[in-house]
ModelCIF file with pLDDT and N, C-alpha, C, O atoms, coordinates in Angstrom:
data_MODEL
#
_entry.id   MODEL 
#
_entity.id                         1 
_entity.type                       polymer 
_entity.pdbx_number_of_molecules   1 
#
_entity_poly.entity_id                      1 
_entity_poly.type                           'polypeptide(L)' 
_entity_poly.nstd_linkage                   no 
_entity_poly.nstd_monomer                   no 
_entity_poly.pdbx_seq_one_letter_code       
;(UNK)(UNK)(UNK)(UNK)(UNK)(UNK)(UNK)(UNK)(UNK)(UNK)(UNK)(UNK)(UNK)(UNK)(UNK)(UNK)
(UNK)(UNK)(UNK)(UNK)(UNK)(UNK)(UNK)(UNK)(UNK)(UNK)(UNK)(UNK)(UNK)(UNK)(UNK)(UNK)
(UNK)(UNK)(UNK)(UNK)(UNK)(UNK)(UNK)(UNK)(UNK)(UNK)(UNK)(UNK)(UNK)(UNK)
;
_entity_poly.pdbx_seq_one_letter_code_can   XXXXXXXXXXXXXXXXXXXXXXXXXXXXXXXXXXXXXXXXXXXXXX 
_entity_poly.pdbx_strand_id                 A 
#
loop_
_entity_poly_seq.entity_id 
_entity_poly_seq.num 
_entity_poly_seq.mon_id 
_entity_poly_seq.hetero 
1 1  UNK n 
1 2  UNK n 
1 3  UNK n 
1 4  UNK n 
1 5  UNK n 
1 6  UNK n 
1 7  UNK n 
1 8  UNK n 
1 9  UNK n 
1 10 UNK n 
1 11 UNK n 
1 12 UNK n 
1 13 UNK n 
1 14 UNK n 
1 15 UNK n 
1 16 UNK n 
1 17 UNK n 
1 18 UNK n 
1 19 UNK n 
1 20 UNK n 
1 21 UNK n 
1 22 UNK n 
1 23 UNK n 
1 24 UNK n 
1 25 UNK n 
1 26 UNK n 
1 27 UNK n 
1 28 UNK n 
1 29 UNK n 
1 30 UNK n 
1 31 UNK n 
1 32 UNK n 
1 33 UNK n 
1 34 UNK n 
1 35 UNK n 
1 36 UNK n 
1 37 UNK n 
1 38 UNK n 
1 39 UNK n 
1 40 UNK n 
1 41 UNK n 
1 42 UNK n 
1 43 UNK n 
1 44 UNK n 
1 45 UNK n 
1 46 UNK n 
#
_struct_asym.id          A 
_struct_asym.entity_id   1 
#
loop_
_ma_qa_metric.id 
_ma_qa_metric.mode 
_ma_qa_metric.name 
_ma_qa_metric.software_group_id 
_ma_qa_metric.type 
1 global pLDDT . pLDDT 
2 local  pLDDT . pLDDT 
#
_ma_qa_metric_global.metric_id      1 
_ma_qa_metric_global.metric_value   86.33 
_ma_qa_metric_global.model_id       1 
_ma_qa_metric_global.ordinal_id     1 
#
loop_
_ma_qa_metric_local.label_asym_id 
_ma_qa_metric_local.label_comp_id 
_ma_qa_metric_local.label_seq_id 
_ma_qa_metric_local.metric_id 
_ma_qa_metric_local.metric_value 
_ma_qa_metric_local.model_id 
_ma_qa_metric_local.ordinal_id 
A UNK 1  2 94.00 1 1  
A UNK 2  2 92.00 1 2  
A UNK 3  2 92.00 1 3  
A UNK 4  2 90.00 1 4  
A UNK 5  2 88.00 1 5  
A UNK 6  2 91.00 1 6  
A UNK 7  2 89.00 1 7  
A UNK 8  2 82.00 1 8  
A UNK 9  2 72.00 1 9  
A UNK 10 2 67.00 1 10 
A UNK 11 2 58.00 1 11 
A UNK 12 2 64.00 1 12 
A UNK 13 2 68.00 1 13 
A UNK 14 2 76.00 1 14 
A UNK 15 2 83.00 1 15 
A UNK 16 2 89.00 1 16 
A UNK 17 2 91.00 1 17 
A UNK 18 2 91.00 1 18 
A UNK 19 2 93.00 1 19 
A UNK 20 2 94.00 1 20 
A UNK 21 2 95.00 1 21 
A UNK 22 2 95.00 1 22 
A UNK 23 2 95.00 1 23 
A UNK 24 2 96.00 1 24 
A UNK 25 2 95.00 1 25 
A UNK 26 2 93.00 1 26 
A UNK 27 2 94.00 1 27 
A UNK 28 2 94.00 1 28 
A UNK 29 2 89.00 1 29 
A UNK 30 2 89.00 1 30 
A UNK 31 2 89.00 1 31 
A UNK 32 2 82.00 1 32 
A UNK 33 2 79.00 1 33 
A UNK 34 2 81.00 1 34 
A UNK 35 2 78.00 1 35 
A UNK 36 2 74.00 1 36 
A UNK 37 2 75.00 1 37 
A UNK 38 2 82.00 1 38 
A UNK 39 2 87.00 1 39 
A UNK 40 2 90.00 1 40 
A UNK 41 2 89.00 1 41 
A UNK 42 2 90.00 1 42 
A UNK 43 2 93.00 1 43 
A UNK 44 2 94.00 1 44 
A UNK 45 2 94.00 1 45 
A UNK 46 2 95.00 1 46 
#
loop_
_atom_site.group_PDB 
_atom_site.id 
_atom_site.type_symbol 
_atom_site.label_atom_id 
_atom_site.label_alt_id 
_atom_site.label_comp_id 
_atom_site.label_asym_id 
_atom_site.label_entity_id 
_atom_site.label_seq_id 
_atom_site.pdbx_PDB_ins_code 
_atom_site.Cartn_x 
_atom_site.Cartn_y 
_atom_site.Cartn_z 
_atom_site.occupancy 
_atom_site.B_iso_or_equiv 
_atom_site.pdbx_formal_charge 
_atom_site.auth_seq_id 
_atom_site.auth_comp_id 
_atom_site.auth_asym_id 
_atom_site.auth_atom_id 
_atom_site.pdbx_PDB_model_num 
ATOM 1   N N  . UNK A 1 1  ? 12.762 -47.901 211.861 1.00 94.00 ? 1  UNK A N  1 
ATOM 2   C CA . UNK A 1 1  ? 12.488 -47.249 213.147 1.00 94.00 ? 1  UNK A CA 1 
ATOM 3   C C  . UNK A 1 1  ? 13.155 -45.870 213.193 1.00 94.00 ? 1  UNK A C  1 
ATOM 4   O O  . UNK A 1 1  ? 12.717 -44.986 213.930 1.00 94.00 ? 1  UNK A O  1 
ATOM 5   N N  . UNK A 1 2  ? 14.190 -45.700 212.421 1.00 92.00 ? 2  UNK A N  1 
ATOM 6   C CA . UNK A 1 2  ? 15.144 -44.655 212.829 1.00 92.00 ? 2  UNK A CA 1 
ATOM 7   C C  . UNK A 1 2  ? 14.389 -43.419 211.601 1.00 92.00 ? 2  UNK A C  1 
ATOM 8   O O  . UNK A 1 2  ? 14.308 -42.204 211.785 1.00 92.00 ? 2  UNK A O  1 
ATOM 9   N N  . UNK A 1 3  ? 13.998 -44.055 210.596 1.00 92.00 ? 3  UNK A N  1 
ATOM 10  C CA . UNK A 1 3  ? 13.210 -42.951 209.427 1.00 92.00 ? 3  UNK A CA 1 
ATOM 11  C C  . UNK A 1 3  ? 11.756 -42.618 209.908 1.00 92.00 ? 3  UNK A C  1 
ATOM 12  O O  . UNK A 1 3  ? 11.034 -42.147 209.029 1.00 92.00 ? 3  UNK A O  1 
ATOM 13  N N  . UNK A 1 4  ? 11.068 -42.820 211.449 1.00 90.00 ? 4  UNK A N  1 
ATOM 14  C CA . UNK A 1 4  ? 10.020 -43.298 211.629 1.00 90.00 ? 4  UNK A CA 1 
ATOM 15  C C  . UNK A 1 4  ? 9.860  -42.503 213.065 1.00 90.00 ? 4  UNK A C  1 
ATOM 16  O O  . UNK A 1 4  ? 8.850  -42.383 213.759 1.00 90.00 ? 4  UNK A O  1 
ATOM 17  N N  . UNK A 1 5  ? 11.146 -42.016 213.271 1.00 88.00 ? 5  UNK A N  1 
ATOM 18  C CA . UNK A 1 5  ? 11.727 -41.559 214.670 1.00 88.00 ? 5  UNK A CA 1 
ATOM 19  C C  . UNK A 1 5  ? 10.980 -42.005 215.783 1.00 88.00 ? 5  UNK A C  1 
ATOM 20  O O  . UNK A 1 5  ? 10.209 -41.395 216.523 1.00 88.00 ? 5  UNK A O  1 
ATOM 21  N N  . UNK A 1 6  ? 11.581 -43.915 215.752 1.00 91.00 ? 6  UNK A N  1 
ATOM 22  C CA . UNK A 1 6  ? 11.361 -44.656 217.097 1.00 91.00 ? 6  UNK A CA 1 
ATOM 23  C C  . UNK A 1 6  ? 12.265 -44.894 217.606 1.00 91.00 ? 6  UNK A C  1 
ATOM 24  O O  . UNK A 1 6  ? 12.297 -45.630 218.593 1.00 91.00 ? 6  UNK A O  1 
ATOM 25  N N  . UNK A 1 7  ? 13.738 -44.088 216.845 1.00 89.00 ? 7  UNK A N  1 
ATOM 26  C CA . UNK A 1 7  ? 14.956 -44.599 217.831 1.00 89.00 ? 7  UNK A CA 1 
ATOM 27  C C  . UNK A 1 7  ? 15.445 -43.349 218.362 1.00 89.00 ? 7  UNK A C  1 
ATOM 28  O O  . UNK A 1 7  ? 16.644 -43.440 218.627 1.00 89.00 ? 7  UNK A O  1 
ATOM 29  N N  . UNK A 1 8  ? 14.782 -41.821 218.699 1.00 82.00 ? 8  UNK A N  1 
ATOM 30  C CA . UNK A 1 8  ? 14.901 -40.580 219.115 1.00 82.00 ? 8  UNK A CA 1 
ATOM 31  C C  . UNK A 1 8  ? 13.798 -40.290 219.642 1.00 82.00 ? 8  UNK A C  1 
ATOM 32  O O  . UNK A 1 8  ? 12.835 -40.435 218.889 1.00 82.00 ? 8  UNK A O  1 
ATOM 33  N N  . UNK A 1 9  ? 13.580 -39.929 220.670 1.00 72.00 ? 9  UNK A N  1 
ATOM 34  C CA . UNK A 1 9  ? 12.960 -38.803 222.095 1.00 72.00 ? 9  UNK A CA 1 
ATOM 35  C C  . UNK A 1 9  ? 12.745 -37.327 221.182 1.00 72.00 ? 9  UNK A C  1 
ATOM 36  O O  . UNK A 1 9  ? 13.669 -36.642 220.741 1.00 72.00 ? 9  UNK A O  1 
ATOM 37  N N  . UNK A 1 10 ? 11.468 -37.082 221.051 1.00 67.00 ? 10 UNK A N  1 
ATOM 38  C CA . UNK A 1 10 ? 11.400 -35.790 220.438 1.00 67.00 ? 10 UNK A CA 1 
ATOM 39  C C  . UNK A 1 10 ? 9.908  -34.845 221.143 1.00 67.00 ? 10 UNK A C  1 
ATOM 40  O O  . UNK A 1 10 ? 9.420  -35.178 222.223 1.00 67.00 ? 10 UNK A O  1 
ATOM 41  N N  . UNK A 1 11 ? 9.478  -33.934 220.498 1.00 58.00 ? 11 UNK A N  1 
ATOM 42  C CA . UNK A 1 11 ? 8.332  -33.220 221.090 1.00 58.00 ? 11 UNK A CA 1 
ATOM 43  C C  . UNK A 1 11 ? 7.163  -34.231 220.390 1.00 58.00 ? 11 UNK A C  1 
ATOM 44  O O  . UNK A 1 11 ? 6.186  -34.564 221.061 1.00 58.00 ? 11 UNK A O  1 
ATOM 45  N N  . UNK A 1 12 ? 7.309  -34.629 219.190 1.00 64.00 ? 12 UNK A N  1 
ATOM 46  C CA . UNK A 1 12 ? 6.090  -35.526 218.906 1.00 64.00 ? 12 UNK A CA 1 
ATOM 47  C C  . UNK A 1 12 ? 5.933  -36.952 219.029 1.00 64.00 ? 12 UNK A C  1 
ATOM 48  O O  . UNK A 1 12 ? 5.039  -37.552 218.433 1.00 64.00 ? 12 UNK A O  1 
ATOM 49  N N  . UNK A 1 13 ? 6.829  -37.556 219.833 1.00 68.00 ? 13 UNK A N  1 
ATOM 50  C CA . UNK A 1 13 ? 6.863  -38.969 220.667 1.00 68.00 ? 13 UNK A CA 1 
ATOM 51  C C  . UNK A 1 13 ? 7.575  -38.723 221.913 1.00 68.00 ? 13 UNK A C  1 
ATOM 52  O O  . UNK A 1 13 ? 8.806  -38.733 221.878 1.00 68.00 ? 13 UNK A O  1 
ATOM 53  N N  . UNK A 1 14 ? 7.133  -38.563 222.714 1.00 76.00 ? 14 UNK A N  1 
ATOM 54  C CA . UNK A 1 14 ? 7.135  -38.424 223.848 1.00 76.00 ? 14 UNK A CA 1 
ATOM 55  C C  . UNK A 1 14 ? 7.309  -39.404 224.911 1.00 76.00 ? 14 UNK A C  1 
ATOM 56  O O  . UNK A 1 14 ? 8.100  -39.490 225.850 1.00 76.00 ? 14 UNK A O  1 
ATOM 57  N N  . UNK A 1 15 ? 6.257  -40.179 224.455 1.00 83.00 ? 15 UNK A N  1 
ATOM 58  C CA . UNK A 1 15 ? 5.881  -41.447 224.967 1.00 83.00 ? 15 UNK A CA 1 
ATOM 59  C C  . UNK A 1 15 ? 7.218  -42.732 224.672 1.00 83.00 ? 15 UNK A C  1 
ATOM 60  O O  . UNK A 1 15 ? 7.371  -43.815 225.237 1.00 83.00 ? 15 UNK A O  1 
ATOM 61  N N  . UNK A 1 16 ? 8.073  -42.052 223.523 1.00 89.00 ? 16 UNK A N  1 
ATOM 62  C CA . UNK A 1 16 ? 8.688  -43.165 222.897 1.00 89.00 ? 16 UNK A CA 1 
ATOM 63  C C  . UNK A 1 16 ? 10.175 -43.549 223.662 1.00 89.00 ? 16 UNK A C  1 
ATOM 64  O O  . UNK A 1 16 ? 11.030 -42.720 223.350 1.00 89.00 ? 16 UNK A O  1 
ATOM 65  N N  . UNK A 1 17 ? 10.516 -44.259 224.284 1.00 91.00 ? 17 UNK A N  1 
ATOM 66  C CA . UNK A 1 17 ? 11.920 -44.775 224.979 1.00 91.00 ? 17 UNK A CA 1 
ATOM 67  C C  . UNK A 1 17 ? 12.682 -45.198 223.961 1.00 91.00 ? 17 UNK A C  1 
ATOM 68  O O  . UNK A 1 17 ? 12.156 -46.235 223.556 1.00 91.00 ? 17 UNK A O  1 
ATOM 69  N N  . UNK A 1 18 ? 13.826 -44.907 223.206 1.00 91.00 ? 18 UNK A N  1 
ATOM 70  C CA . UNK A 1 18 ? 14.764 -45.542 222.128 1.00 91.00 ? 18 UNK A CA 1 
ATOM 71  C C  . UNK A 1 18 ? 14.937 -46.751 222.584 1.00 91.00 ? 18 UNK A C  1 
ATOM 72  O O  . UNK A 1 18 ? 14.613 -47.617 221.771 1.00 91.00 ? 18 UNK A O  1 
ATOM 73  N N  . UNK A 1 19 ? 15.414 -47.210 223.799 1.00 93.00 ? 19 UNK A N  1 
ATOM 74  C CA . UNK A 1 19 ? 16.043 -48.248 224.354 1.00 93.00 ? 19 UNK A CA 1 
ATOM 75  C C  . UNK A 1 19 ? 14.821 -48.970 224.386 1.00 93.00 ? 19 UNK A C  1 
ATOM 76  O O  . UNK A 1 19 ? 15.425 -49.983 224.739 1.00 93.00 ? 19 UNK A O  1 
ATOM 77  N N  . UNK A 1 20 ? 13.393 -49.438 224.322 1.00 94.00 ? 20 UNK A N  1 
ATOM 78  C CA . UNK A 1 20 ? 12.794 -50.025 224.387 1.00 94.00 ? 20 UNK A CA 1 
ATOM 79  C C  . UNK A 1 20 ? 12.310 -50.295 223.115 1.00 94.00 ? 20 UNK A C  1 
ATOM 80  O O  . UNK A 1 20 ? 11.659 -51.321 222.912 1.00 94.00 ? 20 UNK A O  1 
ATOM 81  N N  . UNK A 1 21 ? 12.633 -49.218 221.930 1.00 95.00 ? 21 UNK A N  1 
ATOM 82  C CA . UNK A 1 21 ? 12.614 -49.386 220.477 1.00 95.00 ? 21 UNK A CA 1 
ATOM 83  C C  . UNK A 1 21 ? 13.750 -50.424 219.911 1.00 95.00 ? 21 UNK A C  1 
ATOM 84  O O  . UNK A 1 21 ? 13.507 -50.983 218.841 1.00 95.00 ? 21 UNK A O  1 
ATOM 85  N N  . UNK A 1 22 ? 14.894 -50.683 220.540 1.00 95.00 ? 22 UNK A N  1 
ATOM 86  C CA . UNK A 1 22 ? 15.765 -51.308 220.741 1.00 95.00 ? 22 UNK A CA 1 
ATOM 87  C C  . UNK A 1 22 ? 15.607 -52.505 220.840 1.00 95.00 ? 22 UNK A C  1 
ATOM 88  O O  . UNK A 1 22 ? 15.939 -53.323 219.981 1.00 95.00 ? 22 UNK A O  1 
ATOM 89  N N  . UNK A 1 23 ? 14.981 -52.797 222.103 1.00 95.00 ? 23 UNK A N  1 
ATOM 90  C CA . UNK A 1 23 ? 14.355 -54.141 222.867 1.00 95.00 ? 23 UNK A CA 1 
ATOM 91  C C  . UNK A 1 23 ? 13.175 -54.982 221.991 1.00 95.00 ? 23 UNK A C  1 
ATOM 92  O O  . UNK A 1 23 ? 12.684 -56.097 222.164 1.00 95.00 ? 23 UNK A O  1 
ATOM 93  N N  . UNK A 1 24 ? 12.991 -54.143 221.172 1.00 96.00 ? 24 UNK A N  1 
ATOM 94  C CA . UNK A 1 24 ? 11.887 -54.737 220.823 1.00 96.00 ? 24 UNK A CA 1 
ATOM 95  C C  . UNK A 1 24 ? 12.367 -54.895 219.163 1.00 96.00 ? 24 UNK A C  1 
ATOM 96  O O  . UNK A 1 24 ? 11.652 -55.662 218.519 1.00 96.00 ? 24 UNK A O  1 
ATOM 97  N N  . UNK A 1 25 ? 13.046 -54.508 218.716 1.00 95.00 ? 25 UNK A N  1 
ATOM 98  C CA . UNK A 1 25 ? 13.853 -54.552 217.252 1.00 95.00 ? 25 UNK A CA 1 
ATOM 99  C C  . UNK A 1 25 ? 14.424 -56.182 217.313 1.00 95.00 ? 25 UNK A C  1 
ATOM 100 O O  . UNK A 1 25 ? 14.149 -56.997 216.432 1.00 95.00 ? 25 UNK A O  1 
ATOM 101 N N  . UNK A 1 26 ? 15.236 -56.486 218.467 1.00 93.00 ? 26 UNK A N  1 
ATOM 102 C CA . UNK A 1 26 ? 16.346 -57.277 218.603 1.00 93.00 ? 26 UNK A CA 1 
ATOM 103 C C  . UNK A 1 26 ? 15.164 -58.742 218.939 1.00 93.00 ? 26 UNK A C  1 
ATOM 104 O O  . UNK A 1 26 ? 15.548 -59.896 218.749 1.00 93.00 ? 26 UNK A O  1 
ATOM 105 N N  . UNK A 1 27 ? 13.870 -58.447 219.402 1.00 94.00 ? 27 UNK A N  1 
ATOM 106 C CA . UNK A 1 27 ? 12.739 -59.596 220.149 1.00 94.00 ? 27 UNK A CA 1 
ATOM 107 C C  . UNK A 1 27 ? 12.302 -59.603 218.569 1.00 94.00 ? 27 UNK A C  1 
ATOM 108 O O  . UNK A 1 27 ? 12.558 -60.770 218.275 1.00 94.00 ? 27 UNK A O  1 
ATOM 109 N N  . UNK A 1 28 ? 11.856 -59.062 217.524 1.00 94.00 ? 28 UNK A N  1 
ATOM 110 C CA . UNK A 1 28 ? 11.068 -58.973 216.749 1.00 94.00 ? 28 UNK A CA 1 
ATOM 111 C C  . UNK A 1 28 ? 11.857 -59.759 215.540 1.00 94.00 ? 28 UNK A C  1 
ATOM 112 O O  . UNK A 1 28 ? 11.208 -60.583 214.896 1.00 94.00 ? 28 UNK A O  1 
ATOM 113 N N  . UNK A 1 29 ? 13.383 -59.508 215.178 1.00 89.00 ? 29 UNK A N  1 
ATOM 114 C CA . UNK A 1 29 ? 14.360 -60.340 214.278 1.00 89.00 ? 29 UNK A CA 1 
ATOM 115 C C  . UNK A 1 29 ? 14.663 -61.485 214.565 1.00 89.00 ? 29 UNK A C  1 
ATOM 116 O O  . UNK A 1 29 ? 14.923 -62.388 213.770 1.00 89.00 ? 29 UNK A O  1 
ATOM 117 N N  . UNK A 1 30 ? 14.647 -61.555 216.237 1.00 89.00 ? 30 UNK A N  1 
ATOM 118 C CA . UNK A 1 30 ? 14.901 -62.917 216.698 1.00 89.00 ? 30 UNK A CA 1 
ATOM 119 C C  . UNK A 1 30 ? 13.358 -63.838 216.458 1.00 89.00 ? 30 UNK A C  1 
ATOM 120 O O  . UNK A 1 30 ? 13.587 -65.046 216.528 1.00 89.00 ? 30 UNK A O  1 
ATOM 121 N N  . UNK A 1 31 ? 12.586 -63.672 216.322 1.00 89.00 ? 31 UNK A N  1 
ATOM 122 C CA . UNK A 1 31 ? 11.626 -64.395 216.017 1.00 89.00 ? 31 UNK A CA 1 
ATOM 123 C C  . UNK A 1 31 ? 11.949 -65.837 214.872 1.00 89.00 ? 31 UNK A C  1 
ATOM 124 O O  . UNK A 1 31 ? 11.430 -66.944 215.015 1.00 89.00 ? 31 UNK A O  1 
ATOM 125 N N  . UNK A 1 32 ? 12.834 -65.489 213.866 1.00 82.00 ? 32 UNK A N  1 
ATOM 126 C CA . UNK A 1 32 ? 13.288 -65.990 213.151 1.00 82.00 ? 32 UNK A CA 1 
ATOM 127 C C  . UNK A 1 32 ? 14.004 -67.464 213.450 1.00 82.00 ? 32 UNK A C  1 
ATOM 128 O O  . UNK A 1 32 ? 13.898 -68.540 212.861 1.00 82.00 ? 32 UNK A O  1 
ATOM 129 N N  . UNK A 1 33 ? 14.665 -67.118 214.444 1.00 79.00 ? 33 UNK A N  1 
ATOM 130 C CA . UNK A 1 33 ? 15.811 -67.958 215.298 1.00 79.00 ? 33 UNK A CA 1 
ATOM 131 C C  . UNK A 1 33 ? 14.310 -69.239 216.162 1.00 79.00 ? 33 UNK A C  1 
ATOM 132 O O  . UNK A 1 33 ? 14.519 -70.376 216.584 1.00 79.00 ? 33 UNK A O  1 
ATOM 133 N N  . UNK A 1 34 ? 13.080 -68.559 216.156 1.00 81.00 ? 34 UNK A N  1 
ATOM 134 C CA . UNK A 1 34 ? 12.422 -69.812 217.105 1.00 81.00 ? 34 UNK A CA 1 
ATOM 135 C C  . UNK A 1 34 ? 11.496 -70.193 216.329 1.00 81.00 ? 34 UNK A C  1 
ATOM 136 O O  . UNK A 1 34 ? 10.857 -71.174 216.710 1.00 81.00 ? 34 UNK A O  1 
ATOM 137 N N  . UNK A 1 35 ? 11.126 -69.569 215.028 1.00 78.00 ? 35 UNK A N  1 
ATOM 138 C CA . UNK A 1 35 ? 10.444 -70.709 214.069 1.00 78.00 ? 35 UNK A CA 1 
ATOM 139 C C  . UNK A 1 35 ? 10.979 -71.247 212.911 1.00 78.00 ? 35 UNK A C  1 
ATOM 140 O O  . UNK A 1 35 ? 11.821 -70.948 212.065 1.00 78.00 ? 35 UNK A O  1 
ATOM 141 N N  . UNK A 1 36 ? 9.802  -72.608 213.292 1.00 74.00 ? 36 UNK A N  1 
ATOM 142 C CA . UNK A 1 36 ? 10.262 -73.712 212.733 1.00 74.00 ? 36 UNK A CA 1 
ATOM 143 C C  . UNK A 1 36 ? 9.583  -74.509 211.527 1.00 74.00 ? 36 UNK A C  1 
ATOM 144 O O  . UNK A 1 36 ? 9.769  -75.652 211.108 1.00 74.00 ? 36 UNK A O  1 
ATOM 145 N N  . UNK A 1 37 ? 8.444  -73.148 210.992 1.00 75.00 ? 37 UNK A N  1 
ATOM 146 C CA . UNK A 1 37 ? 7.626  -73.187 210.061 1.00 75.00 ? 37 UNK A CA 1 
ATOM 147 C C  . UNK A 1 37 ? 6.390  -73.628 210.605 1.00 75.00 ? 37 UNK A C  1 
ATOM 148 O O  . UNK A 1 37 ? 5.578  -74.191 209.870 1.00 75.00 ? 37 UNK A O  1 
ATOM 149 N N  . UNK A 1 38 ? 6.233  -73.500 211.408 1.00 82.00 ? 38 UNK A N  1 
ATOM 150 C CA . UNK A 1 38 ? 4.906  -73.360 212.122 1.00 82.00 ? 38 UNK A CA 1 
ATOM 151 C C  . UNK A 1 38 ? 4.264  -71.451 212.310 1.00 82.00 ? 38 UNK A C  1 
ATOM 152 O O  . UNK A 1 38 ? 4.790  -70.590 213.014 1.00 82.00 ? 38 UNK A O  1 
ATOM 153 N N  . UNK A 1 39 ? 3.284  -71.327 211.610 1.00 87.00 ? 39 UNK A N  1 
ATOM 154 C CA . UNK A 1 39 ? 2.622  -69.912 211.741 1.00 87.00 ? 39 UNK A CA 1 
ATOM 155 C C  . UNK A 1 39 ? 2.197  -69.530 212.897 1.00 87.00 ? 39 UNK A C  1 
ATOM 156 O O  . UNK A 1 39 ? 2.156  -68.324 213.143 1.00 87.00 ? 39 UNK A O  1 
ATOM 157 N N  . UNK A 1 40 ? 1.801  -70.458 213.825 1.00 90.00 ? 40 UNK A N  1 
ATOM 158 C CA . UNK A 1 40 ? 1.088  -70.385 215.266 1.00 90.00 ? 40 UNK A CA 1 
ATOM 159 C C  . UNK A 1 40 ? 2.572  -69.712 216.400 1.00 90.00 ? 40 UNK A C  1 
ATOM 160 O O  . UNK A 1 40 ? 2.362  -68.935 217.331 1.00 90.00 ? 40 UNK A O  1 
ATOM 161 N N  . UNK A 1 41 ? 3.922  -70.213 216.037 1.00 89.00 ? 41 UNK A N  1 
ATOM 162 C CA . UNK A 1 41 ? 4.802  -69.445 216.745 1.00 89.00 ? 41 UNK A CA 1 
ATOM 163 C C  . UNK A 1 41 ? 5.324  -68.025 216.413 1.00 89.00 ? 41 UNK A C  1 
ATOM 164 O O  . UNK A 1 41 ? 5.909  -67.225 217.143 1.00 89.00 ? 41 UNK A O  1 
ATOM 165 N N  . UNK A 1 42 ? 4.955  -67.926 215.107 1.00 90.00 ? 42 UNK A N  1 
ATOM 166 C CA . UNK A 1 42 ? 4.642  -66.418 214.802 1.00 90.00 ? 42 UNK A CA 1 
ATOM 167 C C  . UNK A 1 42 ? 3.938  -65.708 215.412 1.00 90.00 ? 42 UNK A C  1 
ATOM 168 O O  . UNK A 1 42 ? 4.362  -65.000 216.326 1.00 90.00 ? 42 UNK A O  1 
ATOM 169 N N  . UNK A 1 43 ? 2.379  -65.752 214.939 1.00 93.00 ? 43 UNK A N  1 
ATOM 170 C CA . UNK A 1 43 ? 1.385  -64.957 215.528 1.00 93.00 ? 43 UNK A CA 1 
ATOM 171 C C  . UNK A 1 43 ? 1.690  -65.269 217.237 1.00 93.00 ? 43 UNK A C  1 
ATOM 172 O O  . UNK A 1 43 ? 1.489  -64.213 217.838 1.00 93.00 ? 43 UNK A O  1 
ATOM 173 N N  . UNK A 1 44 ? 2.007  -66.110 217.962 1.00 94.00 ? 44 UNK A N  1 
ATOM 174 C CA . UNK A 1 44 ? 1.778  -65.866 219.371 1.00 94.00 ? 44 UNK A CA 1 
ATOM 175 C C  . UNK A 1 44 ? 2.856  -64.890 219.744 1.00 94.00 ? 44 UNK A C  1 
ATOM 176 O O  . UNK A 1 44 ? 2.563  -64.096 220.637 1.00 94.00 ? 44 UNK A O  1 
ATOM 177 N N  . UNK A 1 45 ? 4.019  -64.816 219.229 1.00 94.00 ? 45 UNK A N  1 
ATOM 178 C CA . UNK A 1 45 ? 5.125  -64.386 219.678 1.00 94.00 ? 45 UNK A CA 1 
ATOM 179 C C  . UNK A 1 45 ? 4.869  -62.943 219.282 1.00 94.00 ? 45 UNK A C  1 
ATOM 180 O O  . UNK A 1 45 ? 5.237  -62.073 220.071 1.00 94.00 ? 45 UNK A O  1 
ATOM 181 N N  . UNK A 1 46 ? 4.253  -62.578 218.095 1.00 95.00 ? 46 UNK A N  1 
ATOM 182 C CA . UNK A 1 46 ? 3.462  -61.364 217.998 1.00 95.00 ? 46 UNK A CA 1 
ATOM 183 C C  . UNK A 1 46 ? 2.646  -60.614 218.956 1.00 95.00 ? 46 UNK A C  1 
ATOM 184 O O  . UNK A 1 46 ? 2.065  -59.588 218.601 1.00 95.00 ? 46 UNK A O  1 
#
């Protein structure tokens, strides 16, 4: 995210909130933590 500049506010993301690049880093690793080898809690949580 950070080589990708989704964790900096610039003229060519504008649109982009760090702190919600954040929010969504920490939802996206934790995915890990709620499956249980089932693919279906992947893709939904996707």
């Amino acid at each position: 995210a950070h080589n990708n500049g989704l964790l900096k506010q610039n003229n060519f993301n504008k649109n982009i909130d760090p702190n919600l690049t954040k929010k969504l880093i920490y939802k996206l690793a934790n995915i890990c933590l709620e499956y249980d080898g089932d693919m279906k809690i992947f893709e939904d949580i996707i």
